[in-house]
N, C-alpha and C. Protein backbone atom coordinates (compact mmCIF):
# COMPACT_ATOMS: atom_id res chain seq x y z
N UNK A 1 125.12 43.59 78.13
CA UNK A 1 123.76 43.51 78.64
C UNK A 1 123.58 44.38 79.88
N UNK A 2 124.59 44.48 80.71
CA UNK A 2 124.08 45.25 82.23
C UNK A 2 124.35 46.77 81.47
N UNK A 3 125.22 47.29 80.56
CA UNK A 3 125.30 48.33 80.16
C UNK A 3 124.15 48.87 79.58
N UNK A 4 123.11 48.30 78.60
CA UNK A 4 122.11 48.53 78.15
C UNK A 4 120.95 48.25 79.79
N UNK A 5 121.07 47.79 80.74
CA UNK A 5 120.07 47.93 81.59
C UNK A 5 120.13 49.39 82.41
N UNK A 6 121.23 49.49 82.74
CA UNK A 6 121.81 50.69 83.07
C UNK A 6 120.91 51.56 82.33
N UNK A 7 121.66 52.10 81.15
CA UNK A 7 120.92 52.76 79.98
C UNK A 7 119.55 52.91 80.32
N UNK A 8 119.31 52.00 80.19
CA UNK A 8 117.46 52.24 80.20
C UNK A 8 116.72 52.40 81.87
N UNK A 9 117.56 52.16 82.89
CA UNK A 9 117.04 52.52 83.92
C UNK A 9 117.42 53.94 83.64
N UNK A 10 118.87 54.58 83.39
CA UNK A 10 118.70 56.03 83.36
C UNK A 10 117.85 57.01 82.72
N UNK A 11 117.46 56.46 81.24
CA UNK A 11 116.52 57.08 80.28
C UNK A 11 114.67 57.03 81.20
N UNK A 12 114.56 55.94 81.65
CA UNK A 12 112.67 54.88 82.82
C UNK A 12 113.19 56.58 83.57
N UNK A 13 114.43 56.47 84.68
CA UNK A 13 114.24 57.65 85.31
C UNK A 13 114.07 59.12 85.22
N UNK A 14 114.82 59.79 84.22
CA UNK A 14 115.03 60.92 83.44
C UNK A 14 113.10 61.18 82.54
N UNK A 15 112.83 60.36 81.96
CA UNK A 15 111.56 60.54 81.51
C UNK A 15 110.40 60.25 82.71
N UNK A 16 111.06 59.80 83.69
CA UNK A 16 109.46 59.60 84.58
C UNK A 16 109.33 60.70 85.77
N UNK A 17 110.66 61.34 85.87
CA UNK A 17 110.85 62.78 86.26
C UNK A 17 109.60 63.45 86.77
N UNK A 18 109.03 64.34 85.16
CA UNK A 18 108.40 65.39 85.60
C UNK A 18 107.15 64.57 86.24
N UNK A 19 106.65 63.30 85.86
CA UNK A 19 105.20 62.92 86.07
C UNK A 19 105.79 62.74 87.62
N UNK A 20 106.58 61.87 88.47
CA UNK A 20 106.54 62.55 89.95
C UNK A 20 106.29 63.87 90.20
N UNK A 21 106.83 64.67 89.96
CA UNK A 21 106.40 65.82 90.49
C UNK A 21 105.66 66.27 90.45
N UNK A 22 104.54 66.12 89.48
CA UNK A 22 103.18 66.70 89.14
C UNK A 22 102.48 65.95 90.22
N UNK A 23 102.60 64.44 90.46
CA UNK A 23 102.07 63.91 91.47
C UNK A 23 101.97 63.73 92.60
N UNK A 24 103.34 64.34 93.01
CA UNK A 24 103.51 64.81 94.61
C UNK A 24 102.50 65.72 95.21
N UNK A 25 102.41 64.64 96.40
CA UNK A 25 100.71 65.64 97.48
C UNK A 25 101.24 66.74 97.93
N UNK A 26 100.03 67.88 97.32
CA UNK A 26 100.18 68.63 98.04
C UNK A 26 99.84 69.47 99.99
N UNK A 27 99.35 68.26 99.86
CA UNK A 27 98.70 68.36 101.52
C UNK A 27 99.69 67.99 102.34
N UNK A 28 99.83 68.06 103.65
CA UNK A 28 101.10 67.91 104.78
C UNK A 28 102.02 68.36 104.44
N UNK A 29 102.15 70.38 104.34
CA UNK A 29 102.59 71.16 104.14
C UNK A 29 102.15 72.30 104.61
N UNK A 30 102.52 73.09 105.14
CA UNK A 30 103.60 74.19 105.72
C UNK A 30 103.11 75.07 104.41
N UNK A 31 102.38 76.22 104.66
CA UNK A 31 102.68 77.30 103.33
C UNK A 31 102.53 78.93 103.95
N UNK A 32 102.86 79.46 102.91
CA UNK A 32 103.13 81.60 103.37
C UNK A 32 103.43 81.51 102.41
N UNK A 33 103.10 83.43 102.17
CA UNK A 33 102.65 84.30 101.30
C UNK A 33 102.07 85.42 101.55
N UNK A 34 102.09 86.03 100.69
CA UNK A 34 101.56 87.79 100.59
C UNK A 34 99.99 87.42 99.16
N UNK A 35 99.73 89.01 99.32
CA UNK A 35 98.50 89.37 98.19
C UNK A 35 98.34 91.06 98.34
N UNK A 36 98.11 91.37 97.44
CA UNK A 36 97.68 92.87 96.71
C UNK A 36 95.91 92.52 96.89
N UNK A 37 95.46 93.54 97.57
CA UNK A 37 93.95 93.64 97.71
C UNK A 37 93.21 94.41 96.98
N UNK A 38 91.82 94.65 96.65
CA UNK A 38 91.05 95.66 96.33
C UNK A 38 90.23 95.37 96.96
N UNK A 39 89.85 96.51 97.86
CA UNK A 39 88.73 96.45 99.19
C UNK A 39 87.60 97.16 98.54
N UNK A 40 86.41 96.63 98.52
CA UNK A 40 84.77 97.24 98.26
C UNK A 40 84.32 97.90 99.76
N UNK A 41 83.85 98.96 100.14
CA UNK A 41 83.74 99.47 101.57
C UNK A 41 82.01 98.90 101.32
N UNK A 42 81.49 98.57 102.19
CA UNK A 42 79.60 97.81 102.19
C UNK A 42 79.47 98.49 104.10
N UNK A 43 79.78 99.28 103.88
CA UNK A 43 79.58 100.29 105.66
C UNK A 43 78.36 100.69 105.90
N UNK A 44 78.10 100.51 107.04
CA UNK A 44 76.68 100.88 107.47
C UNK A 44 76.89 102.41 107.63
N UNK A 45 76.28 103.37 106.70
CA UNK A 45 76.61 104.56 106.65
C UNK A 45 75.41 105.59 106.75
N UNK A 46 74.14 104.78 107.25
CA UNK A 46 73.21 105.56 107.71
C UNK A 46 73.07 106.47 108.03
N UNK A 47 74.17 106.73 109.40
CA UNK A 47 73.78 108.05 110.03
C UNK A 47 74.23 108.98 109.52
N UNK A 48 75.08 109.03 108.61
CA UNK A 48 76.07 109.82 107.72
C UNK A 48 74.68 110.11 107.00
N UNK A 49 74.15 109.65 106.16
CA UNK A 49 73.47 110.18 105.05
C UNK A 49 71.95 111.10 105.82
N UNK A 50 72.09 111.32 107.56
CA UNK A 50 71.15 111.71 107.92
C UNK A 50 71.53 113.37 107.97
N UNK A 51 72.96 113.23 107.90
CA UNK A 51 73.53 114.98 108.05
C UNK A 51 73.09 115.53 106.49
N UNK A 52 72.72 116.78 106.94
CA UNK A 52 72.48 117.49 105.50
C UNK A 52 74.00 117.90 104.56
N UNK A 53 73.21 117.37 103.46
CA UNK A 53 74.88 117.55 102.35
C UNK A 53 75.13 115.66 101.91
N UNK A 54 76.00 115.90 100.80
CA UNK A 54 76.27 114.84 100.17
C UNK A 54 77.22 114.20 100.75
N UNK A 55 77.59 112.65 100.96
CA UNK A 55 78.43 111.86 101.94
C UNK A 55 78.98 110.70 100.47
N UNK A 56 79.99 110.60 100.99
CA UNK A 56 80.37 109.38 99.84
C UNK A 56 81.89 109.17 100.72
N UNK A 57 81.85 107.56 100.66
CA UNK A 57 83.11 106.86 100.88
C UNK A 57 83.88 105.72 99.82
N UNK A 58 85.27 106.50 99.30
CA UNK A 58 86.12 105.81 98.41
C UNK A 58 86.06 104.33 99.06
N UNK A 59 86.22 103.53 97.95
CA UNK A 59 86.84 102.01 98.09
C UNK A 59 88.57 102.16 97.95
N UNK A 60 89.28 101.36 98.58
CA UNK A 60 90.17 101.22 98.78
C UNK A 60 91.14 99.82 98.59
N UNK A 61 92.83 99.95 99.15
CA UNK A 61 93.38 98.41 98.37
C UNK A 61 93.90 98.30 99.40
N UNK A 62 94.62 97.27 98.99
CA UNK A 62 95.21 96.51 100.95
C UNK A 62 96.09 95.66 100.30
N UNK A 63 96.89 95.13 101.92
CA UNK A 63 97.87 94.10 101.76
C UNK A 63 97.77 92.86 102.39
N UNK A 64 98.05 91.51 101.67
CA UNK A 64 97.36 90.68 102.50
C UNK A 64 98.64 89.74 103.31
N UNK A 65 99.06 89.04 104.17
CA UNK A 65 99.88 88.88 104.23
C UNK A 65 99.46 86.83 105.12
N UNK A 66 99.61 86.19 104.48
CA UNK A 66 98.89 84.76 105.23
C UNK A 66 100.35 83.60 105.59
N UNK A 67 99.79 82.75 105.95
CA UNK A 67 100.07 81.36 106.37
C UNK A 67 99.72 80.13 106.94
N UNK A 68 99.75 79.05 107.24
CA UNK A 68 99.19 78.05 107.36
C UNK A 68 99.60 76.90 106.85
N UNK A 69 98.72 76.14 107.47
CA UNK A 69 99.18 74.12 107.01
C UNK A 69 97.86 73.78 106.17
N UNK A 70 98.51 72.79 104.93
CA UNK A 70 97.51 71.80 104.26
C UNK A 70 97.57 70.75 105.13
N UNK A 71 96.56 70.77 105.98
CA UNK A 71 96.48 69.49 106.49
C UNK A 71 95.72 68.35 106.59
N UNK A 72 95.07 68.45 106.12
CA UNK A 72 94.70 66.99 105.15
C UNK A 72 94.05 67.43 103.59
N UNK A 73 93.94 66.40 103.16
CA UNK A 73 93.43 66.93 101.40
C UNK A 73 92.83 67.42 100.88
N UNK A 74 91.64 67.73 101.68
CA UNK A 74 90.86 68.59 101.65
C UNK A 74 90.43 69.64 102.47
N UNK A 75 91.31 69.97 103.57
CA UNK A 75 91.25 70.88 104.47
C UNK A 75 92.71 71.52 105.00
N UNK A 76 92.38 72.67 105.12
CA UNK A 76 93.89 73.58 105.47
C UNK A 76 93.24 74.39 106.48
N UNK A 77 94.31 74.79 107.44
CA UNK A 77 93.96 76.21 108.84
C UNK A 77 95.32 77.20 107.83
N UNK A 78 94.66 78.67 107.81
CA UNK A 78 95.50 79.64 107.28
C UNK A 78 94.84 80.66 107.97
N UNK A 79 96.14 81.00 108.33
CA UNK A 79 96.13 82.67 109.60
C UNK A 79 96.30 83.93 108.56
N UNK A 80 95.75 84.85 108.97
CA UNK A 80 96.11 86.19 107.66
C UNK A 80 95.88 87.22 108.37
N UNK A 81 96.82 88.18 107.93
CA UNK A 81 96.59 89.82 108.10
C UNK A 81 96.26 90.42 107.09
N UNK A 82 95.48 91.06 107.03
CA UNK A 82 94.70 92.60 106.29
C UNK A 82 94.81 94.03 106.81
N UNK A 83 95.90 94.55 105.71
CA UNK A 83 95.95 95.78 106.31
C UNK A 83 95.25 96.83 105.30
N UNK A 84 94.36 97.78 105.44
CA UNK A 84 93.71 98.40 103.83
C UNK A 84 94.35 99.76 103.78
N UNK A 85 94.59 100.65 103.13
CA UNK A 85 94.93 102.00 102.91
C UNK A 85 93.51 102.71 103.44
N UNK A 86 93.56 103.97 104.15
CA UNK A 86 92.85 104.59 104.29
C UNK A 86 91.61 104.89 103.09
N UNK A 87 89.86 104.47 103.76
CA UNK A 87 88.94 104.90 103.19
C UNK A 87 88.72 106.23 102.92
N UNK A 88 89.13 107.09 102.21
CA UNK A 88 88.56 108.52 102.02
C UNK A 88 86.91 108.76 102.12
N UNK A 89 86.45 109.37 102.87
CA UNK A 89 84.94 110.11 102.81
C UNK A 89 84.98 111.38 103.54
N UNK A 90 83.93 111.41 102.77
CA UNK A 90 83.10 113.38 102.92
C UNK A 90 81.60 113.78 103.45
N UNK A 91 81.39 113.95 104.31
CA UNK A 91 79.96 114.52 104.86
C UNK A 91 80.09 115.61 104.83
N UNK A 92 79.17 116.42 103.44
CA UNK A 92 79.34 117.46 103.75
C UNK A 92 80.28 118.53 103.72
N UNK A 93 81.04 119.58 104.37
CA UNK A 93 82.39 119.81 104.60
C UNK A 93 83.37 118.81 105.56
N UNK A 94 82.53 118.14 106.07
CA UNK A 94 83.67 117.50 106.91
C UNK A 94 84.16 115.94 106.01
N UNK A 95 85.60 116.23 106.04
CA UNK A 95 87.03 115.10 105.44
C UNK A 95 86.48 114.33 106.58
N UNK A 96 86.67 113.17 106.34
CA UNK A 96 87.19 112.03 107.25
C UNK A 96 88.26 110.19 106.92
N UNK A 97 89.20 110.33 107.34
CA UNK A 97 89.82 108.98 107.10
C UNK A 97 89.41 108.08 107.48
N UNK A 98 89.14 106.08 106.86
CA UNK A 98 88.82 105.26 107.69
C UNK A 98 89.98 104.30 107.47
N UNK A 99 90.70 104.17 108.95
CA UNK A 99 91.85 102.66 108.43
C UNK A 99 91.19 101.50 108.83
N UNK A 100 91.32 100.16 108.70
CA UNK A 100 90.87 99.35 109.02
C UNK A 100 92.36 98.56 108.80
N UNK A 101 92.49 97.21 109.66
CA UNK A 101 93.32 95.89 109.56
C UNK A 101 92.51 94.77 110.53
N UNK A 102 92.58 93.97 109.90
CA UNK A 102 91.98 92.51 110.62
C UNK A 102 92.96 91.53 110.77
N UNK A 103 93.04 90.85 111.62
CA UNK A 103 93.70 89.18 111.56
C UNK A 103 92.80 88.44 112.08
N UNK A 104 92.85 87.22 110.92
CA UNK A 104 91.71 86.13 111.11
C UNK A 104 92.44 85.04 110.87
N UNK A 105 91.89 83.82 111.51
CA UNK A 105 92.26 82.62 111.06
C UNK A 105 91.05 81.52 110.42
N UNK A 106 90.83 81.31 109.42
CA UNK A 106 90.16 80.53 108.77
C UNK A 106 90.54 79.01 108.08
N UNK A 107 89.15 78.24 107.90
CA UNK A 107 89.31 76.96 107.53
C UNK A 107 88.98 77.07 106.18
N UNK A 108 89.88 76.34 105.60
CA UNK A 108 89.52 76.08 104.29
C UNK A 108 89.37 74.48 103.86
N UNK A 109 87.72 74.61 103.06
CA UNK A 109 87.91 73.29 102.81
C UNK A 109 87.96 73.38 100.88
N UNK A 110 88.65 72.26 100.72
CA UNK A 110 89.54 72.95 99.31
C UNK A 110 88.78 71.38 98.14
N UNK A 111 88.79 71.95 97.30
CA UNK A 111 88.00 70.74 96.48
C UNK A 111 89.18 69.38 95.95
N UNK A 112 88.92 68.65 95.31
CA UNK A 112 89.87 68.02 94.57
C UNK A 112 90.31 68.55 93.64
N UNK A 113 91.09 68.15 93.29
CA UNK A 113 92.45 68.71 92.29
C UNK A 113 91.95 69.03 90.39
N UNK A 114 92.14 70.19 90.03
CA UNK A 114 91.58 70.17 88.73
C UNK A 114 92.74 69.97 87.80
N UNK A 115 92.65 69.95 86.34
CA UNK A 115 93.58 69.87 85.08
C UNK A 115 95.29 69.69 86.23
N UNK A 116 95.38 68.25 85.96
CA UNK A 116 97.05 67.85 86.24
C UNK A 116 97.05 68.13 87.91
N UNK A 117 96.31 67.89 88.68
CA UNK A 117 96.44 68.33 90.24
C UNK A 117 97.66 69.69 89.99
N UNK A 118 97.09 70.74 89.38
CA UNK A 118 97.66 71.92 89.50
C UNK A 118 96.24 73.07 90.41
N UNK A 119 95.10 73.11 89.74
CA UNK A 119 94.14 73.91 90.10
C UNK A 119 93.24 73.30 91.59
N UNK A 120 93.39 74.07 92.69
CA UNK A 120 92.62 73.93 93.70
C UNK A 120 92.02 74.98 94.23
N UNK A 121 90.73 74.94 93.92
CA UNK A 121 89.24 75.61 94.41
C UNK A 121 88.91 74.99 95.82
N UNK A 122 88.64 76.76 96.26
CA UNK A 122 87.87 76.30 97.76
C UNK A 122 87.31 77.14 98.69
N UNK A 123 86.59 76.67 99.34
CA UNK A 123 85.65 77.67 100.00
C UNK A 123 86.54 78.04 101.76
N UNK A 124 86.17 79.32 102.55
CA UNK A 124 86.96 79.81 103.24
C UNK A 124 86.31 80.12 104.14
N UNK A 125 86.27 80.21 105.67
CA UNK A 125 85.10 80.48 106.50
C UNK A 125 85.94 80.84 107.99
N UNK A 126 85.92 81.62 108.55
CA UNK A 126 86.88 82.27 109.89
C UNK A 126 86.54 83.10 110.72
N UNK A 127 87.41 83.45 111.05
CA UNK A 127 87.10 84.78 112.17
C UNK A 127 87.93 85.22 113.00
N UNK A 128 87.99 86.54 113.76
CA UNK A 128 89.03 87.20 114.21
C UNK A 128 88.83 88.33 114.80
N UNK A 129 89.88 89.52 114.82
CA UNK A 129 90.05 90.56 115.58
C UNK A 129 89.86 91.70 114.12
N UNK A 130 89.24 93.02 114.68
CA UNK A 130 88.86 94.03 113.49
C UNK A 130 89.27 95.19 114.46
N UNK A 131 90.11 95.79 113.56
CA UNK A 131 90.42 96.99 114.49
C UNK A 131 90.33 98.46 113.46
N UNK A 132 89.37 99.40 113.71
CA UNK A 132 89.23 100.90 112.68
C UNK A 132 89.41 101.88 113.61
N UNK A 133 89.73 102.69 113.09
CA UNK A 133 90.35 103.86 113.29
C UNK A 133 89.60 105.27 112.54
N UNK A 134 89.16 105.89 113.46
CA UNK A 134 88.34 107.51 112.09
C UNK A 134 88.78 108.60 112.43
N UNK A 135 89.45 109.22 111.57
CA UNK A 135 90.04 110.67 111.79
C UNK A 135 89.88 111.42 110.61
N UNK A 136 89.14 112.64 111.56
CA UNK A 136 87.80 113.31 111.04
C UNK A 136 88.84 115.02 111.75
N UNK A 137 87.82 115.58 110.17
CA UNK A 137 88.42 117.38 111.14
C UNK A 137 87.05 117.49 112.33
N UNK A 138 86.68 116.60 112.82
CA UNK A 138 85.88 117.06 114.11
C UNK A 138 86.78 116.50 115.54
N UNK A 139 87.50 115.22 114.96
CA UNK A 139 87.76 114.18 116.08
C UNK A 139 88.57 112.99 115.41
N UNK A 140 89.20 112.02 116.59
CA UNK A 140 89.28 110.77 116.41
C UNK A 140 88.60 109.55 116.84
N UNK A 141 88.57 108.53 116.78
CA UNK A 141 87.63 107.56 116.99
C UNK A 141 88.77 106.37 117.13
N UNK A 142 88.83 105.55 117.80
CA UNK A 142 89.38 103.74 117.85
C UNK A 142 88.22 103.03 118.24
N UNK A 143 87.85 101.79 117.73
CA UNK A 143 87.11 101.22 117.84
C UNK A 143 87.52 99.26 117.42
N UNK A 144 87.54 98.23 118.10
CA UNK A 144 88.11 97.05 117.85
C UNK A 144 87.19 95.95 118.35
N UNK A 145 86.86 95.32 117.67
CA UNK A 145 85.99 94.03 118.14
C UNK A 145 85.90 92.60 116.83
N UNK A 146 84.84 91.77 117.03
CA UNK A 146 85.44 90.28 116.67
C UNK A 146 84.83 90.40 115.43
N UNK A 147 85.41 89.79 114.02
CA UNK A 147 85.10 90.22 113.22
C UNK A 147 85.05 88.37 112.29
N UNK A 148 83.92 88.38 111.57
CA UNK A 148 84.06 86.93 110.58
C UNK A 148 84.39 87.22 109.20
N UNK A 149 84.15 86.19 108.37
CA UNK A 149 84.71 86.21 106.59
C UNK A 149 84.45 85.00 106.01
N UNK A 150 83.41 85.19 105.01
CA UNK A 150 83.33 83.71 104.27
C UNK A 150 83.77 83.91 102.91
N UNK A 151 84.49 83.19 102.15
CA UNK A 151 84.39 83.41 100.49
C UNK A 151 85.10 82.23 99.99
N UNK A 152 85.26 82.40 98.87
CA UNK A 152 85.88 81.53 97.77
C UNK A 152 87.00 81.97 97.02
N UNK A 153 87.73 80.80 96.50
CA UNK A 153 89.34 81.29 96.07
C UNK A 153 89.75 80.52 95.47
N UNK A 154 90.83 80.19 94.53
CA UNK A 154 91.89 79.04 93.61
C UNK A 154 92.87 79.64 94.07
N UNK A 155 93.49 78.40 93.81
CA UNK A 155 94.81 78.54 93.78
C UNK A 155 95.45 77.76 92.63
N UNK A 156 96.61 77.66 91.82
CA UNK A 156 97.03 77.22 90.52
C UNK A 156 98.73 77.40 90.92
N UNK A 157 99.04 75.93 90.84
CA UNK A 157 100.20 75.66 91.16
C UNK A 157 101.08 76.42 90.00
N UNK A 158 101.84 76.74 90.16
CA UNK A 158 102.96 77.07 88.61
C UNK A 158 104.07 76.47 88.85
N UNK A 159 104.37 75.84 89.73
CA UNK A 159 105.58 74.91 90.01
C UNK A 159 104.98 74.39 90.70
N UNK A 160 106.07 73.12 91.74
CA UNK A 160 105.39 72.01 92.42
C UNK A 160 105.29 72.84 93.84
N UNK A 161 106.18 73.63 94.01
CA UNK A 161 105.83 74.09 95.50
C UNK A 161 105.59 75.64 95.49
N UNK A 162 105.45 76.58 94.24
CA UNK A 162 104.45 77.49 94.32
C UNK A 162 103.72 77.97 93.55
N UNK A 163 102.54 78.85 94.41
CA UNK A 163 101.21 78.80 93.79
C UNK A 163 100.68 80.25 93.84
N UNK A 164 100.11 80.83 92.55
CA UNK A 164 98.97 81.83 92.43
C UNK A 164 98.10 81.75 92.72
N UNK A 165 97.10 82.61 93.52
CA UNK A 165 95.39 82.82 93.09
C UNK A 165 94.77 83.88 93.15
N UNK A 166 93.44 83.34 93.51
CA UNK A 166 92.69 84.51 93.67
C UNK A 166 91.79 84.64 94.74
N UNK A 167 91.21 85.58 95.44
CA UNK A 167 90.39 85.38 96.83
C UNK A 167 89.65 86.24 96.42
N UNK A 168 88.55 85.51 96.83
CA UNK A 168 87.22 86.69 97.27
C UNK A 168 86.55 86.52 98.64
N UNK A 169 86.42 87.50 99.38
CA UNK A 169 85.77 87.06 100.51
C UNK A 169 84.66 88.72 100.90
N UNK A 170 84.03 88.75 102.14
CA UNK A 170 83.14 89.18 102.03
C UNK A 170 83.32 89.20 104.21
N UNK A 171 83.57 89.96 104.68
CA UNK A 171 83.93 90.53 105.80
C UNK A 171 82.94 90.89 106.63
N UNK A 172 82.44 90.60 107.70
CA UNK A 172 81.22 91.12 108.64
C UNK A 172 81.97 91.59 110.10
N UNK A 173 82.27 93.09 110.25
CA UNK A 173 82.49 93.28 111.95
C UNK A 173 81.33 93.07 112.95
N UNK A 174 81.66 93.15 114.13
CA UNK A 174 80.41 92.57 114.99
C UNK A 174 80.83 93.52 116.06
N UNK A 175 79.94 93.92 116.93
CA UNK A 175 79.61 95.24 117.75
C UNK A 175 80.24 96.51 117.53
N UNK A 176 81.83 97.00 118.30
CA UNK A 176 81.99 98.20 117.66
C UNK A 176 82.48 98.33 116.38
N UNK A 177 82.81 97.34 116.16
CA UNK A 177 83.35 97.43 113.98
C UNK A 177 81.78 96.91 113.46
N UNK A 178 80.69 96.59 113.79
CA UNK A 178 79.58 96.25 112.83
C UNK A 178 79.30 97.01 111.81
N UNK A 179 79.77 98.20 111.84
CA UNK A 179 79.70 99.23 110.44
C UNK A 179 80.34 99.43 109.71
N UNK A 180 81.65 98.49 109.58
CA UNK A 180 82.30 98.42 108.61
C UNK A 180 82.90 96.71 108.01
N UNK A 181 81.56 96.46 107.47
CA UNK A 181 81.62 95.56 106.78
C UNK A 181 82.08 95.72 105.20
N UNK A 182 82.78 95.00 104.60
CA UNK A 182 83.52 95.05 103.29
C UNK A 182 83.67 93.54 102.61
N UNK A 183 84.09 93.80 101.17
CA UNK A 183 84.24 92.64 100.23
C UNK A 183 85.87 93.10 100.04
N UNK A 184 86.48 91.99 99.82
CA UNK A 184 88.42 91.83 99.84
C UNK A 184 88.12 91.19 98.11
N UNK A 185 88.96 91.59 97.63
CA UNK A 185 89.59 90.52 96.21
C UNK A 185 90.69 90.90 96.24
N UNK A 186 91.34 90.02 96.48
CA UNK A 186 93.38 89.48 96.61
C UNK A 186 93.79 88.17 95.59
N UNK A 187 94.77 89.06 94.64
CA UNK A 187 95.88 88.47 94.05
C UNK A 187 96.88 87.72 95.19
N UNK A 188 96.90 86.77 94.73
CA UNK A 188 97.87 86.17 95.87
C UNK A 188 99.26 85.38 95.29
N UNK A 189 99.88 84.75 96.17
CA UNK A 189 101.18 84.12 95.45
C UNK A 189 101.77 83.41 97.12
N UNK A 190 102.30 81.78 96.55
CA UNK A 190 102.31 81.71 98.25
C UNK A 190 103.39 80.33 97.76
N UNK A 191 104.57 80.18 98.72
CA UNK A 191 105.67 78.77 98.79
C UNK A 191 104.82 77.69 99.84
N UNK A 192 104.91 76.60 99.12
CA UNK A 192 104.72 75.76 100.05
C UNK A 192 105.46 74.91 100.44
N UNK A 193 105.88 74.87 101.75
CA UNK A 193 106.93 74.48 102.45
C UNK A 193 107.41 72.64 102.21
């Protein structure tokens, strides 16, 4: 008789396995990660289109690089860097490069848990430091000031402690970066601690 209880406590444990782990919270955690970007440039490019001759500025990709705490169940603080590859544009005969990188820290408030508390949707709202750079065959330019970001994102667990998604957000600089406002979409991938 204790041999068959045995037994069947080992088999109760071995089968009730995976359903803990699916059920373990993911909130009061510690997480980091990277993302691959594709940057939309939305630049205030007015004065450009006032020089005579045709002006056009490439969109560009970036690297995203984050971290942060789930700290409570529906809310997380996550810090991030954005670094983008140089904007290519042309006025005219004149080349010009645009770099841009930001670090922001934003709140996320994250929905409840979809199919198996694997899928979490959520909205993203922050702000930070914007720093561009323009080098032009006329000149160079530095320019750095406070910059916000609102958007939306999932994330989809693939194990219990890491997760894919996706980000979209939508970038506003404010005084000397106000002209280079942009849209981010980042592949992401992130451990949670």
């Amino acid at each position: 008789m204790r041999t068959v209880f045995i037994y069947v406590t080992i088999i109760a444990a071995i089968l009730s396995a995976p359903f803990t782990s699916q059920a373990e919270e993911k909130h009061g955690r510690f997480f980091a990660g990277t993302g691959l970007s594709y940057v939309g440039e939305d630049f205030d490019d007015g004065d450009l289109k006032k020089i005579p001759g045709n002006s056009n500025i490439d969109n560009s990709w970036g690297i995203n690089v984050f971290g942060g705490y789930w700290w409570l169940k529906h809310l997380a603080v996550e810090g991030n860097f954005n670094w983008y590859a140089d904007f290519n544009g042309e006025v005219g005969d004149i080349d010009f490069d645009i770099s841009l990188w930001t670090v922001m820290l934003d709140l996320k408030v994250i929905s409840p848990a979809l199919w198996d508390d694997r899928i979490f949707p959520y909205v993203r709202i922050g702000g930070g430091y914007m720093m561009s750079e323009i080098d032009s065959d006329v000149g160079n330019s530095d320019e750095s000031d406070f910059a916000y970001n609102i958007g939306l994102g999932c994330d989809v667990f693939v194990k219990d402690r890491i997760s894919v998604g996706l980000d979209a957000k939508r970038v506003w600089g404010t005084g000397d970066v106000s002209e280079f406002n942009h849209y981010v979409l980042t592949v992401r991938a992130a451990y949670h601690f």
